[in-house]
PDB file of N, CA and C in Angstrom:
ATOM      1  N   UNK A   1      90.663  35.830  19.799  1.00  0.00           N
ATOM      2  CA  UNK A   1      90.521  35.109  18.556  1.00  0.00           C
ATOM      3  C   UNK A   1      91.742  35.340  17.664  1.00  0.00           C
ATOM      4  N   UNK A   2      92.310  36.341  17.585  1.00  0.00           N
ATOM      5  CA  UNK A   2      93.235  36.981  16.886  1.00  0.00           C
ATOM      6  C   UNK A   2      95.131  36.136  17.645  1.00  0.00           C
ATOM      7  N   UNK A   3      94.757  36.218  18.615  1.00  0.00           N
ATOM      8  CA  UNK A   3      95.542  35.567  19.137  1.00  0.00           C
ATOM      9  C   UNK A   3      95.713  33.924  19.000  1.00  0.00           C
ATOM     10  N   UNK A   4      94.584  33.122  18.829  1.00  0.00           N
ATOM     11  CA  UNK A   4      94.016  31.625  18.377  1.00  0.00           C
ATOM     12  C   UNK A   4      94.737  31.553  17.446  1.00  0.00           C
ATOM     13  N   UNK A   5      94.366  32.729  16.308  1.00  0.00           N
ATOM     14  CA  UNK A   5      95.188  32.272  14.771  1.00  0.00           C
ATOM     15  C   UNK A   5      96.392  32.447  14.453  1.00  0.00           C
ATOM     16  N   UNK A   6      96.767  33.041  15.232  1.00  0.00           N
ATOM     17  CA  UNK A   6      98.614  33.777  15.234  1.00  0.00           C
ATOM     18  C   UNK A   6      99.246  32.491  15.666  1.00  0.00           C
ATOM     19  N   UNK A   7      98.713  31.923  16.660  1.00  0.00           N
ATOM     20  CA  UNK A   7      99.350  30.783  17.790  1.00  0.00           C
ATOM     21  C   UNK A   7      99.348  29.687  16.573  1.00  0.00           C
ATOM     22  N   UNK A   8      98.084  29.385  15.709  1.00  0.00           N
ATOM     23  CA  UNK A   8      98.054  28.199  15.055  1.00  0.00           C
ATOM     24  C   UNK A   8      98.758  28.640  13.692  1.00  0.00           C
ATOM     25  N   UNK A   9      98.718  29.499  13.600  1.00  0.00           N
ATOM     26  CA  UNK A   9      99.880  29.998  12.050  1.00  0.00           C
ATOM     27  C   UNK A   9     101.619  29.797  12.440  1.00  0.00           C
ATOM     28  N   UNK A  10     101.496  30.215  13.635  1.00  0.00           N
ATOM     29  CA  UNK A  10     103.188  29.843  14.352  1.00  0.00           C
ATOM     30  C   UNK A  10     103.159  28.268  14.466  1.00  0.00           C
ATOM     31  N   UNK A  11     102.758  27.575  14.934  1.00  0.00           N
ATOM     32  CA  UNK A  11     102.548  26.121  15.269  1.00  0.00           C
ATOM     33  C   UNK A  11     102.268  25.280  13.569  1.00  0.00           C
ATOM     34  N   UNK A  12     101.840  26.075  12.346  1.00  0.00           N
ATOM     35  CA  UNK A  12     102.038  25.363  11.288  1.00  0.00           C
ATOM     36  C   UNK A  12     103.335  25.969  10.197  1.00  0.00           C
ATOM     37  N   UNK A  13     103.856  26.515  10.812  1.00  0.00           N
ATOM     38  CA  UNK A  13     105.038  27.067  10.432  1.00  0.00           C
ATOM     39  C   UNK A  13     105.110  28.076   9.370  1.00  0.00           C
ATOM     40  N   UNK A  14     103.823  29.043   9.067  1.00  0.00           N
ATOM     41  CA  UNK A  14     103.661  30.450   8.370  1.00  0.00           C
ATOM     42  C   UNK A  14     104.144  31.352   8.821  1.00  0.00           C
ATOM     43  N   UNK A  15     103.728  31.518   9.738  1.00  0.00           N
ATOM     44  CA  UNK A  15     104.842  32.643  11.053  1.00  0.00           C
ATOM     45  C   UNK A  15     105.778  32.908  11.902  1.00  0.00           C
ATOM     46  N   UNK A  16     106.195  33.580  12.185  1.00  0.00           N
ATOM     47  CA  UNK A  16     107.503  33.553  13.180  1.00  0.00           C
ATOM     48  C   UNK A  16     107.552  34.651  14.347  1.00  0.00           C
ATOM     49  N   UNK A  17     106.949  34.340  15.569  1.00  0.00           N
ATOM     50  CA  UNK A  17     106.675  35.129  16.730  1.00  0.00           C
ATOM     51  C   UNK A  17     108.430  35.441  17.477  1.00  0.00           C
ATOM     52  N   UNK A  18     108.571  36.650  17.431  1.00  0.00           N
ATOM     53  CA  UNK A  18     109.903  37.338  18.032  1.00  0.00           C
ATOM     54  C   UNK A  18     109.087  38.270  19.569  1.00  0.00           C
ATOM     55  N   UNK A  19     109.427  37.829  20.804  1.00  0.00           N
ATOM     56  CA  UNK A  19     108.647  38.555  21.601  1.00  0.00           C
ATOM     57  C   UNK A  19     110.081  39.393  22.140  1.00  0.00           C
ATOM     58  N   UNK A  20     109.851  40.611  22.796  1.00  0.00           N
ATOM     59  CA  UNK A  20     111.124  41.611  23.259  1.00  0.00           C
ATOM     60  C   UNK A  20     110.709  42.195  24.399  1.00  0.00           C
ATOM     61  N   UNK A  21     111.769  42.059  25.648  1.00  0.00           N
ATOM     62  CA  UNK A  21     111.909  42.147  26.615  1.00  0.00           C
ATOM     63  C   UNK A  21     111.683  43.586  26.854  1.00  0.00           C
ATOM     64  N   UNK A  22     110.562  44.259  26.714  1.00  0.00           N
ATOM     65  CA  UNK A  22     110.163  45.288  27.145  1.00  0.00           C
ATOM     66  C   UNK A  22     108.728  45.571  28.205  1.00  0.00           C
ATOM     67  N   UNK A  23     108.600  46.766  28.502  1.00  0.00           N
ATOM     68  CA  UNK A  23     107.273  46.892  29.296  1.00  0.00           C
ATOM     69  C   UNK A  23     106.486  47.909  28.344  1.00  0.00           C
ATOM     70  N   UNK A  24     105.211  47.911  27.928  1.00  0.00           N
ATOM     71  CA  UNK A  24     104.586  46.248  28.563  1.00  0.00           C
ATOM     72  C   UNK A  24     105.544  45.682  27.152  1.00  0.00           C
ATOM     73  N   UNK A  25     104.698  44.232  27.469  1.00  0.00           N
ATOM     74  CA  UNK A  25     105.908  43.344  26.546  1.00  0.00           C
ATOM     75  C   UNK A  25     105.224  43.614  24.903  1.00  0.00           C
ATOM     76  N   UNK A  26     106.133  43.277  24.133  1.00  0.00           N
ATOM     77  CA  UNK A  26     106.140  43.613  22.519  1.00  0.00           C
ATOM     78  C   UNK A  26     106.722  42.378  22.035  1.00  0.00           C
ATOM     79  N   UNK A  27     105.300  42.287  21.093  1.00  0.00           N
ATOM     80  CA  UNK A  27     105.353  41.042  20.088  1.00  0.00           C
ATOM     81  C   UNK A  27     105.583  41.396  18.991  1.00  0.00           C
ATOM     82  N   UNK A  28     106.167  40.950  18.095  1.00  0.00           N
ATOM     83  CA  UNK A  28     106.500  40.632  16.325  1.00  0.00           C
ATOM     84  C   UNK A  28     105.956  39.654  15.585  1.00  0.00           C
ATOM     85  N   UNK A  29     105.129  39.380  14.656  1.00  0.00           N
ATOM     86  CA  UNK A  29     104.918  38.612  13.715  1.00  0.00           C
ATOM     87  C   UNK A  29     105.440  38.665  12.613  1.00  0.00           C
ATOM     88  N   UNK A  30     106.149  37.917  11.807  1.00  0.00           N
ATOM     89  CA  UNK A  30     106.446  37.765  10.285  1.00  0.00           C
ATOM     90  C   UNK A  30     106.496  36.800   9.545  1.00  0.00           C
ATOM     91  N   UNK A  31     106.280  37.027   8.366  1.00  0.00           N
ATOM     92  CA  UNK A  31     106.116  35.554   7.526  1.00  0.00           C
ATOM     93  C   UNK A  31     107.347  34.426   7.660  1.00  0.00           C
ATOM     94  N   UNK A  32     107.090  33.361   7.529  1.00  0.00           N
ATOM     95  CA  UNK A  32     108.480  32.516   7.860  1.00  0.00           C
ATOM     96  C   UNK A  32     108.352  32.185   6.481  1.00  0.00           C
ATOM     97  N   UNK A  33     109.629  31.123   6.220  1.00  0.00           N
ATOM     98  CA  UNK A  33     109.996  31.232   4.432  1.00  0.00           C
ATOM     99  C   UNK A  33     108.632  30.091   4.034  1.00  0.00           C
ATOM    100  N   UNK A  34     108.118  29.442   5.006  1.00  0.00           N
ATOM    101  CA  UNK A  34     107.018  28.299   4.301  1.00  0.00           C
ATOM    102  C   UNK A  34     105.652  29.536   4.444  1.00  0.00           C
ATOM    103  N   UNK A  35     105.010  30.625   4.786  1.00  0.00           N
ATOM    104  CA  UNK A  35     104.249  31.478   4.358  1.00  0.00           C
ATOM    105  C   UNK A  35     104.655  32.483   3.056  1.00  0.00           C
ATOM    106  N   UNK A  36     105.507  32.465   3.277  1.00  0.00           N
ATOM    107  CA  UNK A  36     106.302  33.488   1.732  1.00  0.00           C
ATOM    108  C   UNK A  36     105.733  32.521   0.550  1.00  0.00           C
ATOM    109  N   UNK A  37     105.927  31.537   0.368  1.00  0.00           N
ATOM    110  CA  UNK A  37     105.284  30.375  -0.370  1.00  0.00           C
ATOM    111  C   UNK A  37     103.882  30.590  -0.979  1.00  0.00           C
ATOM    112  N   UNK A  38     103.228  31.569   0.036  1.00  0.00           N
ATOM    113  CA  UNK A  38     101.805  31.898  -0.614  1.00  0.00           C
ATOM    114  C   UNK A  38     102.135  32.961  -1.194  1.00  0.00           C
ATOM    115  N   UNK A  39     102.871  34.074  -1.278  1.00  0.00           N
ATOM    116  CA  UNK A  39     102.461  35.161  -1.864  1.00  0.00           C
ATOM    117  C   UNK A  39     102.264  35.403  -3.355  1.00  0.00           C
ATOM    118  N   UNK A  40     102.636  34.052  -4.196  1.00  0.00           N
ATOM    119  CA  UNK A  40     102.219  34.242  -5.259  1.00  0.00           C
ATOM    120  C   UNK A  40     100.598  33.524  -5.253  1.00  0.00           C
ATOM    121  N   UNK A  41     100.618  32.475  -5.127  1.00  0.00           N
ATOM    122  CA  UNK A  41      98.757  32.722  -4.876  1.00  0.00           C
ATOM    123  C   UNK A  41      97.640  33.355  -4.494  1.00  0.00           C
ATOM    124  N   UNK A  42      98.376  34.378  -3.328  1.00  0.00           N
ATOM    125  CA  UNK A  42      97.699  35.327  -3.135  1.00  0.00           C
ATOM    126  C   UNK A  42      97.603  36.384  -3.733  1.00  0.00           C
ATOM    127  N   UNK A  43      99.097  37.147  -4.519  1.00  0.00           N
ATOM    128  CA  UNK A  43      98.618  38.106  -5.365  1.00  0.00           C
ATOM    129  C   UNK A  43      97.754  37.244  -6.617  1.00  0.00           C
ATOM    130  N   UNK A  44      97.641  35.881  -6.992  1.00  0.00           N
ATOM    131  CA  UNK A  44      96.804  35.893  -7.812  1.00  0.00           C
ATOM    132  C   UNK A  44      95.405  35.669  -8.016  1.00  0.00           C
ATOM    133  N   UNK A  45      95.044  35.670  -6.290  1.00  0.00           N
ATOM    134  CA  UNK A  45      93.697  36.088  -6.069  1.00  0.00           C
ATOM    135  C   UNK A  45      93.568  37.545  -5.919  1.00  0.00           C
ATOM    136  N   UNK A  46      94.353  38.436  -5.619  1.00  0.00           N
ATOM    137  CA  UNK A  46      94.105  39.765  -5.387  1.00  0.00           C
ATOM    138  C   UNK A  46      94.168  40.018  -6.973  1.00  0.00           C
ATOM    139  N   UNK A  47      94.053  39.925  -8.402  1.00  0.00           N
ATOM    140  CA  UNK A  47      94.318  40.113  -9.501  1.00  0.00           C
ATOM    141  C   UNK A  47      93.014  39.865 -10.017  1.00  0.00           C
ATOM    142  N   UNK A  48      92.588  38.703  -9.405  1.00  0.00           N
ATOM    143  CA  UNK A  48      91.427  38.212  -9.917  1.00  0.00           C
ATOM    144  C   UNK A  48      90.467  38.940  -8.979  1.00  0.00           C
ATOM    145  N   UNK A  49      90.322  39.500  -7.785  1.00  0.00           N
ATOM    146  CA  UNK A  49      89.333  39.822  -7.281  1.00  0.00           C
ATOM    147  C   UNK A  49      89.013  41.676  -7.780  1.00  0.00           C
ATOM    148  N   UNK A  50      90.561  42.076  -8.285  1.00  0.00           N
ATOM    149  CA  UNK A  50      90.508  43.363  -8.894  1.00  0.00           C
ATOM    150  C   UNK A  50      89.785  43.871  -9.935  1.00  0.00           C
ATOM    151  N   UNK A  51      90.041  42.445 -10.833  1.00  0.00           N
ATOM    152  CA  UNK A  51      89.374  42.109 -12.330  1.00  0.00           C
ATOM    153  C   UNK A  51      87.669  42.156 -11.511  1.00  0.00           C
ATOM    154  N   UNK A  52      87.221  41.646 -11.083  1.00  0.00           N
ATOM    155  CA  UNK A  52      85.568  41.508 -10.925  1.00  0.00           C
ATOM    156  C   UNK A  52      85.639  42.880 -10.417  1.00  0.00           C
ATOM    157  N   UNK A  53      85.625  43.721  -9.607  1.00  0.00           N
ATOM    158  CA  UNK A  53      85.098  44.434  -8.805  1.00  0.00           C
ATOM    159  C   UNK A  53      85.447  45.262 -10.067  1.00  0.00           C
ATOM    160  N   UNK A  54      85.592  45.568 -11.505  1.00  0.00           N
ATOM    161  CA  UNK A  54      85.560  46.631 -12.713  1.00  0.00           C
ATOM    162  C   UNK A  54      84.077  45.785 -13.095  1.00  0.00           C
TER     163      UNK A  54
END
């Protein structure tokens, strides 16, 4: 499942999969510049969800 959403976050262009020629093999995920795009909406749900839980 975890793998489903990685694949469809790479395929809508949030992520950026770097795989490296090792054993066993090693994957990378990171935000691509169109997911960076959320991080202000998201800290401003994490602000607001801080505020309720007082």
């Amino acid at each position: 499942m975890l793998t489903k959403c990685l694949r469809e976050l790479e395929r809508d262009g949030f992520v950026t999969r770097t795989q490296y020629a090792t054993i066993p093999p090693t994957v990378e995920y990171s935000l691509a510049e169109r997911g960076r795009t959320l991080i202000p909406a998201l800290e401003s749900v994490y602000r607001w969800a801080e505020e309720q839980m007082r």
